[in-house]
ModelCIF file with pLDDT and N, C-alpha, C, O atoms, coordinates in Angstrom:
data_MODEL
#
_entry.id   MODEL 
#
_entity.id                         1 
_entity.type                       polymer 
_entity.pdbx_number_of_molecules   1 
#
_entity_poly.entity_id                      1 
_entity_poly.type                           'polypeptide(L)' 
_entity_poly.nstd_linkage                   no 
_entity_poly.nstd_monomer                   no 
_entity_poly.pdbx_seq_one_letter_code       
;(UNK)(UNK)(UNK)(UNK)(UNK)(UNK)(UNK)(UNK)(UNK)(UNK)(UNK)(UNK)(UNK)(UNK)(UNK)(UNK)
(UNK)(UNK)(UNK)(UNK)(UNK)(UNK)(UNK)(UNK)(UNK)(UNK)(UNK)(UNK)(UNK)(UNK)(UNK)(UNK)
(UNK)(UNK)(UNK)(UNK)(UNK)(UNK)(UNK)(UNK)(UNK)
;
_entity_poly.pdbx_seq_one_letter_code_can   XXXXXXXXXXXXXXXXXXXXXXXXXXXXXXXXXXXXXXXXX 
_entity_poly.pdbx_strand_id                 A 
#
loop_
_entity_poly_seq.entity_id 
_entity_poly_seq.num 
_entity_poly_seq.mon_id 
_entity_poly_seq.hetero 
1 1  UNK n 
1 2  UNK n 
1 3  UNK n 
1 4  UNK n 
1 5  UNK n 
1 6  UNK n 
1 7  UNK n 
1 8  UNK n 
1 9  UNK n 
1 10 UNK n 
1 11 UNK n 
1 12 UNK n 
1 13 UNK n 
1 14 UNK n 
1 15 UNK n 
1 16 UNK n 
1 17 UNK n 
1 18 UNK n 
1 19 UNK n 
1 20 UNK n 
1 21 UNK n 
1 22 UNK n 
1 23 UNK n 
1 24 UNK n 
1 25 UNK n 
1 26 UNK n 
1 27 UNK n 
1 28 UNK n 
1 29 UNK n 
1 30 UNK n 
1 31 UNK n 
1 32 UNK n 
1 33 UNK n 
1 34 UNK n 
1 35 UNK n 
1 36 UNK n 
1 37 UNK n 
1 38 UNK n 
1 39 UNK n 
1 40 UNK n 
1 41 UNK n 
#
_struct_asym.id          A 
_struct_asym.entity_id   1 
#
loop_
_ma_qa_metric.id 
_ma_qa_metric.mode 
_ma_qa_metric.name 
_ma_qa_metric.software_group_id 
_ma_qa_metric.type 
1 global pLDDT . pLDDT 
2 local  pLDDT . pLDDT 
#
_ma_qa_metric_global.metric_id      1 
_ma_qa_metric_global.metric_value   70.00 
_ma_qa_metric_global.model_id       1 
_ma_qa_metric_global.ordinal_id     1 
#
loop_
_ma_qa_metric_local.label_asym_id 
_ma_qa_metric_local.label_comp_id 
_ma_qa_metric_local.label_seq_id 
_ma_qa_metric_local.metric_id 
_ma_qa_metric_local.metric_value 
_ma_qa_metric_local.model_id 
_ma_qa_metric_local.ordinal_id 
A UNK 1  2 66.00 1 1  
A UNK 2  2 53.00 1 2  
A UNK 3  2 59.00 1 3  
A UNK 4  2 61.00 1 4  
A UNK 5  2 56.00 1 5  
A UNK 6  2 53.00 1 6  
A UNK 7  2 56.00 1 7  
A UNK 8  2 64.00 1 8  
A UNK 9  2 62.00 1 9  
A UNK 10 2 56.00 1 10 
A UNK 11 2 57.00 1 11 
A UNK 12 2 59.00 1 12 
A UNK 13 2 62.00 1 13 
A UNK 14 2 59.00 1 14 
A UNK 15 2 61.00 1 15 
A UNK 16 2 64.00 1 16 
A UNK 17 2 64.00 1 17 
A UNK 18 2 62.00 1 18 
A UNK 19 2 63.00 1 19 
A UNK 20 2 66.00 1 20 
A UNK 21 2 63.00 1 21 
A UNK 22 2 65.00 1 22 
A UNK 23 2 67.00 1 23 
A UNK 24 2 66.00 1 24 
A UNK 25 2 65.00 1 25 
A UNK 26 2 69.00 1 26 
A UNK 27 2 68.00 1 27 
A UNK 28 2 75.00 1 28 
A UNK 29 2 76.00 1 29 
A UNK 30 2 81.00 1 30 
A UNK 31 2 83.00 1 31 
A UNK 32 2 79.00 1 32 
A UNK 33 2 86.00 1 33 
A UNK 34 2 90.00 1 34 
A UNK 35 2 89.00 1 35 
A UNK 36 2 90.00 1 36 
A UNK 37 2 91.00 1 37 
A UNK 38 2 91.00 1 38 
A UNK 39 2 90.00 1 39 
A UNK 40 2 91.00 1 40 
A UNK 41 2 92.00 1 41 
#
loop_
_atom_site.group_PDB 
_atom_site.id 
_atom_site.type_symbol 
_atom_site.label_atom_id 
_atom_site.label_alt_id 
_atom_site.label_comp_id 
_atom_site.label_asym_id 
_atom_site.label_entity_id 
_atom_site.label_seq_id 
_atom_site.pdbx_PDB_ins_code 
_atom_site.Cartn_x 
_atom_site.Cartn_y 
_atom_site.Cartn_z 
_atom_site.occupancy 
_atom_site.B_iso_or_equiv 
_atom_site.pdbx_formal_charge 
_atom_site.auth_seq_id 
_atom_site.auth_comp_id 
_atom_site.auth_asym_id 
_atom_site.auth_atom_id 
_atom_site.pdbx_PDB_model_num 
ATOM 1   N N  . UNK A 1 1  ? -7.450  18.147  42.785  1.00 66.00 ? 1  UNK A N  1 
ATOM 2   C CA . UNK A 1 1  ? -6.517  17.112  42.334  1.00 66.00 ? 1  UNK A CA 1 
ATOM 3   C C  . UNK A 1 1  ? -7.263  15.881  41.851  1.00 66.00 ? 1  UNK A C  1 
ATOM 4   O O  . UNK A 1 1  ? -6.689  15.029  41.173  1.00 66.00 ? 1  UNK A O  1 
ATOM 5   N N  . UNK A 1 2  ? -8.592  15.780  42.210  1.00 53.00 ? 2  UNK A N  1 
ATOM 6   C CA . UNK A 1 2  ? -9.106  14.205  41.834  1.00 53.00 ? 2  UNK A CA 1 
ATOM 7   C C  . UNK A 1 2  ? -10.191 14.474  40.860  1.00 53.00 ? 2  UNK A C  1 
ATOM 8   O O  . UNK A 1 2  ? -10.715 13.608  40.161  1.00 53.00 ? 2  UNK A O  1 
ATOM 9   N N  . UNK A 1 3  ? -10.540 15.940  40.864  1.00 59.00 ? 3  UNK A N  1 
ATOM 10  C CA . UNK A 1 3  ? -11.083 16.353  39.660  1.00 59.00 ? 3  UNK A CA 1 
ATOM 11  C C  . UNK A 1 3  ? -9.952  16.001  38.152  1.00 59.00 ? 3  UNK A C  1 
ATOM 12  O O  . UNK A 1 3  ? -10.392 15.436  37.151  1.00 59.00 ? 3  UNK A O  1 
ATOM 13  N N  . UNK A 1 4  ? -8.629  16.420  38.271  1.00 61.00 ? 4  UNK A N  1 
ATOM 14  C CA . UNK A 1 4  ? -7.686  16.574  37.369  1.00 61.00 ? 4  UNK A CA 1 
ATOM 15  C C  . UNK A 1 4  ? -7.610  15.005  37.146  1.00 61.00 ? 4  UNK A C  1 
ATOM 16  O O  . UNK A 1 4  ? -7.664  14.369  36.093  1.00 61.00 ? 4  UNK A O  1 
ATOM 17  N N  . UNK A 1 5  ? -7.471  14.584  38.425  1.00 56.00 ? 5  UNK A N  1 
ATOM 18  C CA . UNK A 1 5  ? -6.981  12.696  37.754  1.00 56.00 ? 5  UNK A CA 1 
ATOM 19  C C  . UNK A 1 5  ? -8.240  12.155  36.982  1.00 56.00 ? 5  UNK A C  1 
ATOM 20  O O  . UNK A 1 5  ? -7.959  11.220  36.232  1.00 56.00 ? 5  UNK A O  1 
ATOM 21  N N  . UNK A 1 6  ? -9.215  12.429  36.988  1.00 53.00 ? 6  UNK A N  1 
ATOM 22  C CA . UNK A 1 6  ? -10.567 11.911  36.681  1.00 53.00 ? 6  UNK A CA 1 
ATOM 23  C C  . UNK A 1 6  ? -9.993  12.638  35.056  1.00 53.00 ? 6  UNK A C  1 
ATOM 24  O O  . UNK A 1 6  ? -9.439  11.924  34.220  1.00 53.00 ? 6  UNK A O  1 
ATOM 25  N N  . UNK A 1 7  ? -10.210 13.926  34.861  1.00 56.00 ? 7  UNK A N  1 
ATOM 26  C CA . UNK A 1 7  ? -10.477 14.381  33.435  1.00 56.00 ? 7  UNK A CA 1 
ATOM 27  C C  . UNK A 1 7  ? -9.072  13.797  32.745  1.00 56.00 ? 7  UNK A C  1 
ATOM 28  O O  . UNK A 1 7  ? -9.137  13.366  31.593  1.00 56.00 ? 7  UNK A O  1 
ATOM 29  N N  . UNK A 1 8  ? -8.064  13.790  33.316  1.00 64.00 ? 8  UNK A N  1 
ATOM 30  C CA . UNK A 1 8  ? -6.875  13.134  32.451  1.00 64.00 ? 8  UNK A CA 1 
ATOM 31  C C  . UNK A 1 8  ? -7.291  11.686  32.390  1.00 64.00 ? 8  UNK A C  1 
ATOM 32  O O  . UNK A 1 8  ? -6.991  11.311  31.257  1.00 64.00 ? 8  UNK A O  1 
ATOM 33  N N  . UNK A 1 9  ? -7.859  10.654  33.087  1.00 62.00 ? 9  UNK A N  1 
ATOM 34  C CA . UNK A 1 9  ? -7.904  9.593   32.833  1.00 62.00 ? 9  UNK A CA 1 
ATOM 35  C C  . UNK A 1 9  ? -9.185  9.490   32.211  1.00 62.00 ? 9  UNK A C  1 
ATOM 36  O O  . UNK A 1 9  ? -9.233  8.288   31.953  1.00 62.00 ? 9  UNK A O  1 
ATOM 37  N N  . UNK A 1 10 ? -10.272 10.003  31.800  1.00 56.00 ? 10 UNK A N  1 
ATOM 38  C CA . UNK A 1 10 ? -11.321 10.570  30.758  1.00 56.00 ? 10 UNK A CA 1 
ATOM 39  C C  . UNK A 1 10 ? -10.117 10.814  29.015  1.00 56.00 ? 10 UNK A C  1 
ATOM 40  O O  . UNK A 1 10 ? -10.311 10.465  27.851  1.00 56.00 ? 10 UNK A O  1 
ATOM 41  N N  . UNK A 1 11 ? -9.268  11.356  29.509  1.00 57.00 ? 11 UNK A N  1 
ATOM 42  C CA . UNK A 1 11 ? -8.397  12.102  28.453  1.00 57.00 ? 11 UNK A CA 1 
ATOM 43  C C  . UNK A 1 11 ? -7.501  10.480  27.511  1.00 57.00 ? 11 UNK A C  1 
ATOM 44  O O  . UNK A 1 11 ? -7.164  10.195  26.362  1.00 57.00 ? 11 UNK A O  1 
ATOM 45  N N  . UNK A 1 12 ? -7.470  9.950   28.636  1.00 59.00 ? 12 UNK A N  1 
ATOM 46  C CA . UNK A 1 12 ? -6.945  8.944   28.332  1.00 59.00 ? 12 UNK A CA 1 
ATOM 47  C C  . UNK A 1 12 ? -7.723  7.501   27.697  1.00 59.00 ? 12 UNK A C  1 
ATOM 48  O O  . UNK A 1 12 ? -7.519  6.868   26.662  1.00 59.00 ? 12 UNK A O  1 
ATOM 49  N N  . UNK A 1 13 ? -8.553  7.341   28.660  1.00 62.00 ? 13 UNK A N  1 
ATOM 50  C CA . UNK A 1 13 ? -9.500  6.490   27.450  1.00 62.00 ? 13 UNK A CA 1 
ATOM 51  C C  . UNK A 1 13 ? -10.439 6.903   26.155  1.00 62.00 ? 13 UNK A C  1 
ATOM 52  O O  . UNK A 1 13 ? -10.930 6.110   25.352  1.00 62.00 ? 13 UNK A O  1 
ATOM 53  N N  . UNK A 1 14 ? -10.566 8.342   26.149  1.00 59.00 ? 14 UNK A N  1 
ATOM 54  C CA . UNK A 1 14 ? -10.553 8.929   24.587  1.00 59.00 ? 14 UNK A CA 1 
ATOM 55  C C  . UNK A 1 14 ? -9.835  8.576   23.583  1.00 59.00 ? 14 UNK A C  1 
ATOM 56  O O  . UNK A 1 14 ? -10.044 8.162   22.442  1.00 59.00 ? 14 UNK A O  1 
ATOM 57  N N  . UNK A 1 15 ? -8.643  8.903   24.449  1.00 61.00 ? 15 UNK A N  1 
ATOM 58  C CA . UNK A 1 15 ? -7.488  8.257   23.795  1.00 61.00 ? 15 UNK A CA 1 
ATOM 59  C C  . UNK A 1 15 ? -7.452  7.202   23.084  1.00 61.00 ? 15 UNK A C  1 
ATOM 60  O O  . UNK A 1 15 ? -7.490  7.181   21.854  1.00 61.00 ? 15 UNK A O  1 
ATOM 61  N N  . UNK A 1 16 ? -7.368  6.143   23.907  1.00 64.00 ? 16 UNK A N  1 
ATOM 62  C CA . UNK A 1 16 ? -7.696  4.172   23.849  1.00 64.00 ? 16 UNK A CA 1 
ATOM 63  C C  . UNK A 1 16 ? -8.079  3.942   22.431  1.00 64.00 ? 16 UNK A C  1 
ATOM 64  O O  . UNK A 1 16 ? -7.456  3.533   21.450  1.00 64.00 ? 16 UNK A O  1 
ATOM 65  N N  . UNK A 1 17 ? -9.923  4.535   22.735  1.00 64.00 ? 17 UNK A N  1 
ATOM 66  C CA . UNK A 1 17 ? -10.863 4.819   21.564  1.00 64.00 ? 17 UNK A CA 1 
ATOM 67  C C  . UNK A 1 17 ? -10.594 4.990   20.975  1.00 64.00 ? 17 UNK A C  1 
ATOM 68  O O  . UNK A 1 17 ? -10.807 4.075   20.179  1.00 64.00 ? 17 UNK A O  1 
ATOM 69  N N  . UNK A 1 18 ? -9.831  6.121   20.342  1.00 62.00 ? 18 UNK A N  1 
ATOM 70  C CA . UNK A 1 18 ? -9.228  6.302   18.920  1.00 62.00 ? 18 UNK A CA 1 
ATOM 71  C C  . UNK A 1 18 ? -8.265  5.969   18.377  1.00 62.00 ? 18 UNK A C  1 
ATOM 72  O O  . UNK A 1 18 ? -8.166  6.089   17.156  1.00 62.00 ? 18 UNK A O  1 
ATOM 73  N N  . UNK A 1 19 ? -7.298  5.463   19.128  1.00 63.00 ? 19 UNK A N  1 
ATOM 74  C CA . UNK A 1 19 ? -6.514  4.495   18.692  1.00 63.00 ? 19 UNK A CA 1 
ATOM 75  C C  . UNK A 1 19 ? -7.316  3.202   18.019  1.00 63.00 ? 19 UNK A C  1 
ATOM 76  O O  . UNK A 1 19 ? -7.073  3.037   16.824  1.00 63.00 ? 19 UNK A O  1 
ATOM 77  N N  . UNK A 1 20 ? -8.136  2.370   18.565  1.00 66.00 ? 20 UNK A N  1 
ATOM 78  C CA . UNK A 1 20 ? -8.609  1.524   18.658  1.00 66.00 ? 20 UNK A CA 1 
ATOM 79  C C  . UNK A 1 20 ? -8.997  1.834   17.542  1.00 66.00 ? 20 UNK A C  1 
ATOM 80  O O  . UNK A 1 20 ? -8.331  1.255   16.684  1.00 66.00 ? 20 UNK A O  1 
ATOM 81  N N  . UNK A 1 21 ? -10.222 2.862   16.895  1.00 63.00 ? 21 UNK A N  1 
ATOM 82  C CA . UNK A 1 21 ? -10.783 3.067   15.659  1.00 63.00 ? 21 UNK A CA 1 
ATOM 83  C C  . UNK A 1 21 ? -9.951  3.304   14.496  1.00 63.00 ? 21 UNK A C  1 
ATOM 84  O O  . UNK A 1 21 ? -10.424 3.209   13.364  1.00 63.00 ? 21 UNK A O  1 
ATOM 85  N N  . UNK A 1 22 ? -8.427  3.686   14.763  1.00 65.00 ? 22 UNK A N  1 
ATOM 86  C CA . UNK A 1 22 ? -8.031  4.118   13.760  1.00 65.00 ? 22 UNK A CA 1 
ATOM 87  C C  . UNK A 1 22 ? -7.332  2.447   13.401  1.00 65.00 ? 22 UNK A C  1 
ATOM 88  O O  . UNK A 1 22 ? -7.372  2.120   12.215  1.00 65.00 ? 22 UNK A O  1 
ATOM 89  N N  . UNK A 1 23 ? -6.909  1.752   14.089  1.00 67.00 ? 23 UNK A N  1 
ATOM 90  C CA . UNK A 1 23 ? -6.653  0.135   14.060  1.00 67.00 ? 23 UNK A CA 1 
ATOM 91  C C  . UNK A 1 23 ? -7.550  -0.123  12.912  1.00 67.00 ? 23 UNK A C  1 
ATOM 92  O O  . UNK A 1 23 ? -7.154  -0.726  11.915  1.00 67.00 ? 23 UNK A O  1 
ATOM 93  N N  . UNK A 1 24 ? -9.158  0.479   13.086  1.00 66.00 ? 24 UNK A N  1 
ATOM 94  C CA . UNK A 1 24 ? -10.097 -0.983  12.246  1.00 66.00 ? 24 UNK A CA 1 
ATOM 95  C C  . UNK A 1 24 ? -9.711  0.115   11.224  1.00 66.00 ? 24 UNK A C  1 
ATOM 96  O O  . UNK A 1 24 ? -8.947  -0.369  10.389  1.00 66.00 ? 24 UNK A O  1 
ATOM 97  N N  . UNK A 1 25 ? -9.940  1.262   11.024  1.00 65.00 ? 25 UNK A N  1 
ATOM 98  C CA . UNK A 1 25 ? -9.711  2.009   9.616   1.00 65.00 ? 25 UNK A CA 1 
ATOM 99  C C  . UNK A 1 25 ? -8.571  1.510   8.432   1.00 65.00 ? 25 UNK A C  1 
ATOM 100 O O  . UNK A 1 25 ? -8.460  1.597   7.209   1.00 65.00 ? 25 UNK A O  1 
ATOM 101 N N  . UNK A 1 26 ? -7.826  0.954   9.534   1.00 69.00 ? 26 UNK A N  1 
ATOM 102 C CA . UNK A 1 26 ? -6.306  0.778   9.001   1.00 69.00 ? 26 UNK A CA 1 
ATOM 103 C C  . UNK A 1 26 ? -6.408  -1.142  8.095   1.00 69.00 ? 26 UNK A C  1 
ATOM 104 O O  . UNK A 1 26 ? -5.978  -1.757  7.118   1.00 69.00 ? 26 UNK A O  1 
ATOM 105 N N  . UNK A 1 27 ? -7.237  -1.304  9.238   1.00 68.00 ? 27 UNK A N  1 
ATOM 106 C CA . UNK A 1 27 ? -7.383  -2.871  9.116   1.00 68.00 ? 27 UNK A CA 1 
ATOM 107 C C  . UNK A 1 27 ? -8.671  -2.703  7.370   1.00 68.00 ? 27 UNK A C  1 
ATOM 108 O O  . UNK A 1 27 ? -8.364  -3.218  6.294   1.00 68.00 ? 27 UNK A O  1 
ATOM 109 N N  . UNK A 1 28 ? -9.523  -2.177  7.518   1.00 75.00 ? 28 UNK A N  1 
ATOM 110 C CA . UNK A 1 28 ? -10.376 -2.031  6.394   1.00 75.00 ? 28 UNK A CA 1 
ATOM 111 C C  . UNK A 1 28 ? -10.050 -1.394  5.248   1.00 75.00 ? 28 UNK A C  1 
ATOM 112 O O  . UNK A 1 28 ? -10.662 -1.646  4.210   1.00 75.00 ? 28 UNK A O  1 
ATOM 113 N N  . UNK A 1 29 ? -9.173  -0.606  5.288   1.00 76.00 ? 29 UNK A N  1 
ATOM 114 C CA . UNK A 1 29 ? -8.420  -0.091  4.109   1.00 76.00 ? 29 UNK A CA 1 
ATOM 115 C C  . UNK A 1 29 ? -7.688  -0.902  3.716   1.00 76.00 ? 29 UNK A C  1 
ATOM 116 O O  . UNK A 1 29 ? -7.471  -0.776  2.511   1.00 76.00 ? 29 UNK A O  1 
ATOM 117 N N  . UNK A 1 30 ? -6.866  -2.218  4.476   1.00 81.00 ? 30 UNK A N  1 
ATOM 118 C CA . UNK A 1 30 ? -6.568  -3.154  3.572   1.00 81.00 ? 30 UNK A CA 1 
ATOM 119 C C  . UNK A 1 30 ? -6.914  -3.938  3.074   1.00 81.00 ? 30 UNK A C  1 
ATOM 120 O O  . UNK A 1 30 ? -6.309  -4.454  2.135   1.00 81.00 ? 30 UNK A O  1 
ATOM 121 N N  . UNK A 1 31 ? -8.411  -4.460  3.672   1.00 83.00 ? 31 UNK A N  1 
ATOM 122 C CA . UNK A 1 31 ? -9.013  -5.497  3.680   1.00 83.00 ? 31 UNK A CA 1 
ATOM 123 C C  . UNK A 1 31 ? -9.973  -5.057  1.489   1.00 83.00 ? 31 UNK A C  1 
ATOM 124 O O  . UNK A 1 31 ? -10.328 -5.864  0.630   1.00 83.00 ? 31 UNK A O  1 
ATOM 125 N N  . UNK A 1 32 ? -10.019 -3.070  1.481   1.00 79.00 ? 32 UNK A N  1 
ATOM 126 C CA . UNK A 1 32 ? -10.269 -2.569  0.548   1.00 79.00 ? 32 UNK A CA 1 
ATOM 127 C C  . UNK A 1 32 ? -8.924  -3.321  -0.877  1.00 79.00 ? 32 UNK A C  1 
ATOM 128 O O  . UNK A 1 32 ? -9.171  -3.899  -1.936  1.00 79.00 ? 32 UNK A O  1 
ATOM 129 N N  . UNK A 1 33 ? -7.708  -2.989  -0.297  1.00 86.00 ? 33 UNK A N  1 
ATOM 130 C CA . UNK A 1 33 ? -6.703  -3.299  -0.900  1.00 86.00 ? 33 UNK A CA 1 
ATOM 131 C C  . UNK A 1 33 ? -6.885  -4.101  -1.688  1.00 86.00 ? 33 UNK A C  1 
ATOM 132 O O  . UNK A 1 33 ? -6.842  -3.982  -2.912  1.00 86.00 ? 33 UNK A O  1 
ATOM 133 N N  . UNK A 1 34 ? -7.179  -5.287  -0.867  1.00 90.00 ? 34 UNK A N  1 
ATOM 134 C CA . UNK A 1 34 ? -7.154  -6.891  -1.143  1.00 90.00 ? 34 UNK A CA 1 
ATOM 135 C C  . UNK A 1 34 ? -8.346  -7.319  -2.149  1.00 90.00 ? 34 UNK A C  1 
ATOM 136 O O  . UNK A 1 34 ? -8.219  -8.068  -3.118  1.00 90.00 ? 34 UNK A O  1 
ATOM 137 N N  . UNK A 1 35 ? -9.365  -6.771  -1.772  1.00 89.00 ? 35 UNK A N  1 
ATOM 138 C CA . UNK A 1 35 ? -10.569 -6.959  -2.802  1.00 89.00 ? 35 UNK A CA 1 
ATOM 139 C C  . UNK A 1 35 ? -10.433 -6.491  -4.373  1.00 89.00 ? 35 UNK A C  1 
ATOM 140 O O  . UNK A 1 35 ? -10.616 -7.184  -5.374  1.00 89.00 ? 35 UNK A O  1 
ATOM 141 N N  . UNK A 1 36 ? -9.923  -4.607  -4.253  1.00 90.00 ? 36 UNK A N  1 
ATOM 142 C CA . UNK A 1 36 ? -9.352  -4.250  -5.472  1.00 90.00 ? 36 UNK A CA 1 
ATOM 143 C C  . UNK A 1 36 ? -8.039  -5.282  -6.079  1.00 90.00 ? 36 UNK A C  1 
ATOM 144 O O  . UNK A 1 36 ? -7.927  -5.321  -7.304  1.00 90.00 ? 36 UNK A O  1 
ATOM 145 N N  . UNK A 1 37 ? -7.248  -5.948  -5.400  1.00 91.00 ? 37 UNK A N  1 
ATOM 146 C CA . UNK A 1 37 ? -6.527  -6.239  -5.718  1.00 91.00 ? 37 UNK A CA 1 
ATOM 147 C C  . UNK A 1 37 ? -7.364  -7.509  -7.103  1.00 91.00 ? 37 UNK A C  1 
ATOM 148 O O  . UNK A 1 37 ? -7.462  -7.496  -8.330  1.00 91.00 ? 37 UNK A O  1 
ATOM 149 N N  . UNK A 1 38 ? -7.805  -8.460  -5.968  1.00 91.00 ? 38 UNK A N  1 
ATOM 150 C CA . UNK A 1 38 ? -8.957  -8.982  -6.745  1.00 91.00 ? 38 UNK A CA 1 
ATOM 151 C C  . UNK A 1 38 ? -9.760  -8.722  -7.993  1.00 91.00 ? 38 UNK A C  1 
ATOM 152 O O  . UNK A 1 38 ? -10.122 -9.469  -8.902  1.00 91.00 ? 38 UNK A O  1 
ATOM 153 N N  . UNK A 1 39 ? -9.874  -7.854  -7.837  1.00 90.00 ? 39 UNK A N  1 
ATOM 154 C CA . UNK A 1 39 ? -10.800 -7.493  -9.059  1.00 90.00 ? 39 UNK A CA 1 
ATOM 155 C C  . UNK A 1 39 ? -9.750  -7.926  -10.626 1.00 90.00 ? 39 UNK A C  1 
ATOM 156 O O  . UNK A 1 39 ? -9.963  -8.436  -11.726 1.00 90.00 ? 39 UNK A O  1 
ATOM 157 N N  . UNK A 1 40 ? -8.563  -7.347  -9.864  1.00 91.00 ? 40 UNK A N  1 
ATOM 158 C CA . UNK A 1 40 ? -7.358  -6.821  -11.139 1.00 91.00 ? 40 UNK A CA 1 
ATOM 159 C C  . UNK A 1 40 ? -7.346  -7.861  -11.057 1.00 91.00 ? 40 UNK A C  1 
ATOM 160 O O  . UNK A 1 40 ? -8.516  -8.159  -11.301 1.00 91.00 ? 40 UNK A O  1 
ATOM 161 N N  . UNK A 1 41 ? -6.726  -8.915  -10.835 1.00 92.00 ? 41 UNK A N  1 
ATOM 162 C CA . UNK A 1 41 ? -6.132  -10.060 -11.037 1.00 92.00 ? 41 UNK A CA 1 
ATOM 163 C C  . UNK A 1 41 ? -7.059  -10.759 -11.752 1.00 92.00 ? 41 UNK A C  1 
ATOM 164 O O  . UNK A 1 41 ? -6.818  -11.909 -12.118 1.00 92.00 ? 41 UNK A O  1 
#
């Protein structure tokens, strides 16, 4: 049982992590946006 709580809460800050990374992906693809936008204008 404390093997299982350990690998689910392992499971879970994997988790965190990639949430977290997909945030800056999200955040830098607009930050891409904004520059192209730039260019055009």
């Amino acid at each position: 049982s404390h093997e299982a709580y350990l690998e689910r809460n392992r499971e879970f800050e994997d988790s965190r992590e990639l949430i977290e990374i997909l945030r800056l992906y999200r955040h830098d693809f607009l930050n891409h946006l904004q520059v192209i936008t730039g260019f055009i204008q």
